[in-house]
C-alpha atoms as a PDB file:
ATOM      1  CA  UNK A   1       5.034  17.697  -5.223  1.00  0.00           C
ATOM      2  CA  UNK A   2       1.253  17.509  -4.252  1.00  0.00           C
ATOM      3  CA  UNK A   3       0.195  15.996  -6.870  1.00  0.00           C
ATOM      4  CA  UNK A   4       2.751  12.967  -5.543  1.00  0.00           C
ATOM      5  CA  UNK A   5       1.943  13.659  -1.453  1.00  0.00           C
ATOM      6  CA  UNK A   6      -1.590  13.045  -2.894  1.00  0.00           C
ATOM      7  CA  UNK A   7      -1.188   9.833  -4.800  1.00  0.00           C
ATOM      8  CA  UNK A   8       1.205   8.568  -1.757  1.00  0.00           C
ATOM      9  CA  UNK A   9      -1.564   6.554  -0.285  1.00  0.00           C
ATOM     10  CA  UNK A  10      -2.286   4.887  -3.733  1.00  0.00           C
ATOM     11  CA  UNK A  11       1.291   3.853  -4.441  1.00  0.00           C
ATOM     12  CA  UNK A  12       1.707   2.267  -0.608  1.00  0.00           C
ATOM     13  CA  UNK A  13      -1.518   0.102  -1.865  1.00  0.00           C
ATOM     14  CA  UNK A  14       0.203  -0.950  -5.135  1.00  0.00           C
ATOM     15  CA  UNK A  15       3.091  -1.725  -4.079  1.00  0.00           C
ATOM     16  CA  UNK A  16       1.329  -3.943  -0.901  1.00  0.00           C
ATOM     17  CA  UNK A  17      -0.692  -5.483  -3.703  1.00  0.00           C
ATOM     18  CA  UNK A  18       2.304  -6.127  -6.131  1.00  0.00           C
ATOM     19  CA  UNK A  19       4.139  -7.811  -2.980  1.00  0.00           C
ATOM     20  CA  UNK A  20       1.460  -9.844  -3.095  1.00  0.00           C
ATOM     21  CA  UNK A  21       0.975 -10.463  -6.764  1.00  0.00           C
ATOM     22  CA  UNK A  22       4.745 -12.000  -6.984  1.00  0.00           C
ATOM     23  CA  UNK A  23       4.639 -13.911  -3.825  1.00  0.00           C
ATOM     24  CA  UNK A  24       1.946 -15.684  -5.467  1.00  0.00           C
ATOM     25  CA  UNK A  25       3.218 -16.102  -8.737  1.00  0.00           C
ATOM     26  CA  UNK A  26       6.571 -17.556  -6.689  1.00  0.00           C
ATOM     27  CA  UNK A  27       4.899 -20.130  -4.544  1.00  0.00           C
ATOM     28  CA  UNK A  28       6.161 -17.722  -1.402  1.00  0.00           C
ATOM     29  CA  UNK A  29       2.834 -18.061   0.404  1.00  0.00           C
ATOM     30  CA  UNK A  30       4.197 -19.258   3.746  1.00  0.00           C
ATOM     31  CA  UNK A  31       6.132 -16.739   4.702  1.00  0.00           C
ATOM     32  CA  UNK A  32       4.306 -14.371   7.074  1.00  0.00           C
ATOM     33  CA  UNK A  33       6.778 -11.480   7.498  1.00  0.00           C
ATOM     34  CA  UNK A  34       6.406 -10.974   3.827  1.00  0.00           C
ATOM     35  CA  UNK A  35       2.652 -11.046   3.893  1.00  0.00           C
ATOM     36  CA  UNK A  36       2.334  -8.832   6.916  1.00  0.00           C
ATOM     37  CA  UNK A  37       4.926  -6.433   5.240  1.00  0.00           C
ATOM     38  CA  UNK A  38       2.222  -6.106   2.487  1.00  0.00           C
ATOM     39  CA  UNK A  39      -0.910  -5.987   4.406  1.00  0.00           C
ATOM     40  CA  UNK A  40       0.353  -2.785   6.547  1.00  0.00           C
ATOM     41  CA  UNK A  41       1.282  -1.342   3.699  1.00  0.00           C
ATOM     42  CA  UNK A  42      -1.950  -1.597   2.134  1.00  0.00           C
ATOM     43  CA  UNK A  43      -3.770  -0.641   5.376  1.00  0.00           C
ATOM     44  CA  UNK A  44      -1.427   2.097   5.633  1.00  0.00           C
ATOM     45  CA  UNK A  45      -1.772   3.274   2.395  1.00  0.00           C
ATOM     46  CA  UNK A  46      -5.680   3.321   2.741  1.00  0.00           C
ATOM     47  CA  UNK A  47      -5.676   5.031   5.953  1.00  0.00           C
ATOM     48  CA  UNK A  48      -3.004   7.546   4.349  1.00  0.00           C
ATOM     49  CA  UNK A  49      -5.141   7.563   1.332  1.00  0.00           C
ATOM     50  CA  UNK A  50      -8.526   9.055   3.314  1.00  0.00           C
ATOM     51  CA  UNK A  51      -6.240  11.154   5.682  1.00  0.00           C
ATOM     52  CA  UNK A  52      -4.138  12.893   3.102  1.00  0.00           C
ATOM     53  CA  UNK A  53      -6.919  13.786   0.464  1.00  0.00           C
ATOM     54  CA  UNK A  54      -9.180  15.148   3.196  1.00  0.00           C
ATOM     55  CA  UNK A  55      -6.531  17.496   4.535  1.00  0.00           C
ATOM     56  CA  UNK A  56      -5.770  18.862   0.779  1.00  0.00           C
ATOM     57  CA  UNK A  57      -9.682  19.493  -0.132  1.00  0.00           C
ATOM     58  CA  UNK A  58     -10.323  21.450   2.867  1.00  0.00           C
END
């Protein structure tokens, strides 16, 4: 289970990233919710990332 809680932030930034991947590959590039959806999970995942990995080394 930590080894997951400590990858968490890594899978939000895939998964932002594959959003993004297949909006591109469908011509979906004007749709903003879809685009925001991704780039807060990518930002969250980042900020998750940092938070979560410097809680579990300490």
């Amino acid at each position: 289970m930590k080894g997951l809680l400590k990858n968490l932030g890594l899978i939000l930034i895939l998964v932002g990233a594959v959003i993004l991947v297949a909006c591109s590959f469908t011509g979906n590039v004007n749709n903003n919710a879809i685009l925001g959806t991704s780039a807060v999970l990518i930002v969250i995942g980042l900020i998750s990332y940092i938070l979560i990995n410097k809680r579990i080394a300490d």
